[in-house]
C-alpha atoms as a PDB file:
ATOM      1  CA  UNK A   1      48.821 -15.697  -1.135  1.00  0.00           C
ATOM      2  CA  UNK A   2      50.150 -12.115  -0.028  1.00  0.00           C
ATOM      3  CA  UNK A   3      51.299  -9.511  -2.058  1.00  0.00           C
ATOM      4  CA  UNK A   4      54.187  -6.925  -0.943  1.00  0.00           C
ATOM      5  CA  UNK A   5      52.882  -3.805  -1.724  1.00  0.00           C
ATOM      6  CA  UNK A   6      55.245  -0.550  -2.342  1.00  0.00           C
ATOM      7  CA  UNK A   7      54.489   3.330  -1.486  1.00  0.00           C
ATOM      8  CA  UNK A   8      54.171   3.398  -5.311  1.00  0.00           C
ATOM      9  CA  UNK A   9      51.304   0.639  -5.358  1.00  0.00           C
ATOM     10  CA  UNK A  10      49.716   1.963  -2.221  1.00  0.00           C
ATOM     11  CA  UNK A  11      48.891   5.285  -3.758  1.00  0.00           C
ATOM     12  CA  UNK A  12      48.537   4.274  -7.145  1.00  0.00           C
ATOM     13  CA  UNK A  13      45.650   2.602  -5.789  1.00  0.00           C
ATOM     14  CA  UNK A  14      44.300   4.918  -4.188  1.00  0.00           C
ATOM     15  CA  UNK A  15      44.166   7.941  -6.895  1.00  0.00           C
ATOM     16  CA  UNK A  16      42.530   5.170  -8.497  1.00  0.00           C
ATOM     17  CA  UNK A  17      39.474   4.269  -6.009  1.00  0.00           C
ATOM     18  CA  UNK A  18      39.829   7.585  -3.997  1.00  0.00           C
ATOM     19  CA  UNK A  19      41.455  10.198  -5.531  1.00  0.00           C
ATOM     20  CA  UNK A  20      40.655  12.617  -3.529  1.00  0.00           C
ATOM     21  CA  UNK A  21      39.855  11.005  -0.284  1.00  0.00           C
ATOM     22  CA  UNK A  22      44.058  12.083   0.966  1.00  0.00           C
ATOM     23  CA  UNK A  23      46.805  14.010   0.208  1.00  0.00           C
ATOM     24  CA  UNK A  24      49.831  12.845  -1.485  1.00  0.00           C
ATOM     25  CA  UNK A  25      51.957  13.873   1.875  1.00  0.00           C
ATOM     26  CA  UNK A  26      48.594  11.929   3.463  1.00  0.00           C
ATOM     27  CA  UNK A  27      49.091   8.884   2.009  1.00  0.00           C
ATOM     28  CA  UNK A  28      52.934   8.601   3.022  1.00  0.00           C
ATOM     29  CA  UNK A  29      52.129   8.430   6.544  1.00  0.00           C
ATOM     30  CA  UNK A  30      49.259   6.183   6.352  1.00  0.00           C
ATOM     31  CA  UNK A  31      51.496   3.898   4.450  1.00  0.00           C
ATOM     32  CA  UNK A  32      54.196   4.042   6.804  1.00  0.00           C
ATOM     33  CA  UNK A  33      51.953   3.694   9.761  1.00  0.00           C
ATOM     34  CA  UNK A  34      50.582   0.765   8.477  1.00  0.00           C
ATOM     35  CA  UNK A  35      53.626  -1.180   7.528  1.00  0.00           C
ATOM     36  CA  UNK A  36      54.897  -0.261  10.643  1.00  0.00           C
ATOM     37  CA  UNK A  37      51.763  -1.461  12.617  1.00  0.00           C
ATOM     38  CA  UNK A  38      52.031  -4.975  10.289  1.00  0.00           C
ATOM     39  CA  UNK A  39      55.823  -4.783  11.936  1.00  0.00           C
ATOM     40  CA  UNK A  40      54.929  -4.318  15.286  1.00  0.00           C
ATOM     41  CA  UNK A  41      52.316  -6.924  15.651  1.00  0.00           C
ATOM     42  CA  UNK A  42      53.409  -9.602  12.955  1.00  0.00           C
ATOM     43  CA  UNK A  43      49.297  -8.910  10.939  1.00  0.00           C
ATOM     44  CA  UNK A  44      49.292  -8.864   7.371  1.00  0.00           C
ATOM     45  CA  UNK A  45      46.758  -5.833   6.441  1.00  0.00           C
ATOM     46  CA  UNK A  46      44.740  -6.559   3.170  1.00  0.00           C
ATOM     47  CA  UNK A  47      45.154  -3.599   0.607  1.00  0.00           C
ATOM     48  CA  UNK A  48      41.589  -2.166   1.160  1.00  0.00           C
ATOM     49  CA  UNK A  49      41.327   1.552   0.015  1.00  0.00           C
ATOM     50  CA  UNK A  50      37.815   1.682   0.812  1.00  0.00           C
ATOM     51  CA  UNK A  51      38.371   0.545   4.258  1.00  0.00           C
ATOM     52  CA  UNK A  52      41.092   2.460   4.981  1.00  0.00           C
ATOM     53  CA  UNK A  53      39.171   5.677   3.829  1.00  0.00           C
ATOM     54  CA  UNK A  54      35.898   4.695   5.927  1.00  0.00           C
ATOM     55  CA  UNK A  55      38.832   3.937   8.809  1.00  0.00           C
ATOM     56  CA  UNK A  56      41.073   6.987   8.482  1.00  0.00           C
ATOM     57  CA  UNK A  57      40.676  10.780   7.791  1.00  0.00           C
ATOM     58  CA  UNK A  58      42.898  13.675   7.022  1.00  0.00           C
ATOM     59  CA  UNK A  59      42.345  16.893   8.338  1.00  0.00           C
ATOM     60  CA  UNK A  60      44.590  20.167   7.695  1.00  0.00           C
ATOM     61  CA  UNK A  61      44.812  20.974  10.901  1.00  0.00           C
ATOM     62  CA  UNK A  62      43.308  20.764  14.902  1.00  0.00           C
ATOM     63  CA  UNK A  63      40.506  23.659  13.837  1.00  0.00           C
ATOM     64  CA  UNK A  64      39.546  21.408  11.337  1.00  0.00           C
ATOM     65  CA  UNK A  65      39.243  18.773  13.357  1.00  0.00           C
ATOM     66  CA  UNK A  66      37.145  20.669  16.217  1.00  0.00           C
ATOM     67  CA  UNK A  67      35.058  21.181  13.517  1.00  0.00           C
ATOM     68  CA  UNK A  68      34.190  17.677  14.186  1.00  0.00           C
ATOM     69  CA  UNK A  69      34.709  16.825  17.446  1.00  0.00           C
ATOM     70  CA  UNK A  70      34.232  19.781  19.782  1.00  0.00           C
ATOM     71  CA  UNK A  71      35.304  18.399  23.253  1.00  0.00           C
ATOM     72  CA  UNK A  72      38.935  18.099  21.761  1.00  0.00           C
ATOM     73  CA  UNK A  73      41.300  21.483  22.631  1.00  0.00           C
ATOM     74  CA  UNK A  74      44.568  19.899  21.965  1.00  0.00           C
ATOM     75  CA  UNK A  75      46.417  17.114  20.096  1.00  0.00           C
ATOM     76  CA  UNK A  76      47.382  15.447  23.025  1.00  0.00           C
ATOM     77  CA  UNK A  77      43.590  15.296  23.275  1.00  0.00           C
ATOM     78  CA  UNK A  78      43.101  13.599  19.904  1.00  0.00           C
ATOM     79  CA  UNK A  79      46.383  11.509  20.515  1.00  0.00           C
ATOM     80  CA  UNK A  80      44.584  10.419  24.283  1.00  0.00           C
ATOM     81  CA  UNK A  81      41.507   9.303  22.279  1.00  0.00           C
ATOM     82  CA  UNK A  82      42.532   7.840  18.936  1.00  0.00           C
ATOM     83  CA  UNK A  83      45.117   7.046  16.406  1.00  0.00           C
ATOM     84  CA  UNK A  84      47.372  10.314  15.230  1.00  0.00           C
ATOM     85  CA  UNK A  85      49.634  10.252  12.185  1.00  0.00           C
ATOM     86  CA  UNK A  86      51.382  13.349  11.630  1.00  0.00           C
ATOM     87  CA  UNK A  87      52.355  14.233   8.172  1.00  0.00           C
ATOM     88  CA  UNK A  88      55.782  15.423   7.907  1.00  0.00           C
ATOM     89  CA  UNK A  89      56.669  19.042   7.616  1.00  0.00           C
ATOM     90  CA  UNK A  90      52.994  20.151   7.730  1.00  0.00           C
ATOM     91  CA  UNK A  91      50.065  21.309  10.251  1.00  0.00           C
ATOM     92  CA  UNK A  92      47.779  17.978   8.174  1.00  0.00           C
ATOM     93  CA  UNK A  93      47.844  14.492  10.322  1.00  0.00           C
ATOM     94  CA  UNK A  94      45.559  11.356   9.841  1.00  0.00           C
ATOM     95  CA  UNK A  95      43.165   9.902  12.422  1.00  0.00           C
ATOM     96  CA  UNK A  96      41.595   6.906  13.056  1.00  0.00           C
ATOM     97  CA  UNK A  97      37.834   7.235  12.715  1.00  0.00           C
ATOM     98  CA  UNK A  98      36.075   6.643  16.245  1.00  0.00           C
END
């Protein structure tokens, strides 16, 4: 038995497990990626905020994230190697842990 679950739910649960762990603006996009993923390939996702946290970070922007992974210069770079979620109106996006 699935549950829908709303942008409401979806970070209700997670200021309740991870609080921290993404921004409000953060969580939007995640959420929208991944109903849109569930759209594109017909896969119920599980409502896992511990997996999605080990599975995606949030960064505020590319220096941040060369921080981390030196041999990227660009966002094309990042977007040629892994999962990119911008979050609207801001320098933040979401990857996909690699």
């Amino acid at each position: 038995m699935k549950q829908s679950v709303t942008i409401t739910d979806f970070v209700n649960a997670f200021e309740k497990l991870r609080p921290s762990n993404f921004s409000y603006e953060g969580l939007e996009s995640l959420y929208n990626h991944l109903t849109d993923y569930e759209q594109d390939t017909g896969e119920e996702l599980e409502l896992d905020v511990i997996a999605f946290c080990c599975d995606y970070s949030e960064y505020k922007d590319l220096e941040e994230y060369k921080k981390n992974y030196s041999s990227i210069n660009s966002i094309k770079d990042i977007q040629d190697a892994t999962t990119y979620i911008p979050i609207f109106k801001t320098e933040r996006f979401i990857t996909q842990n690699h």
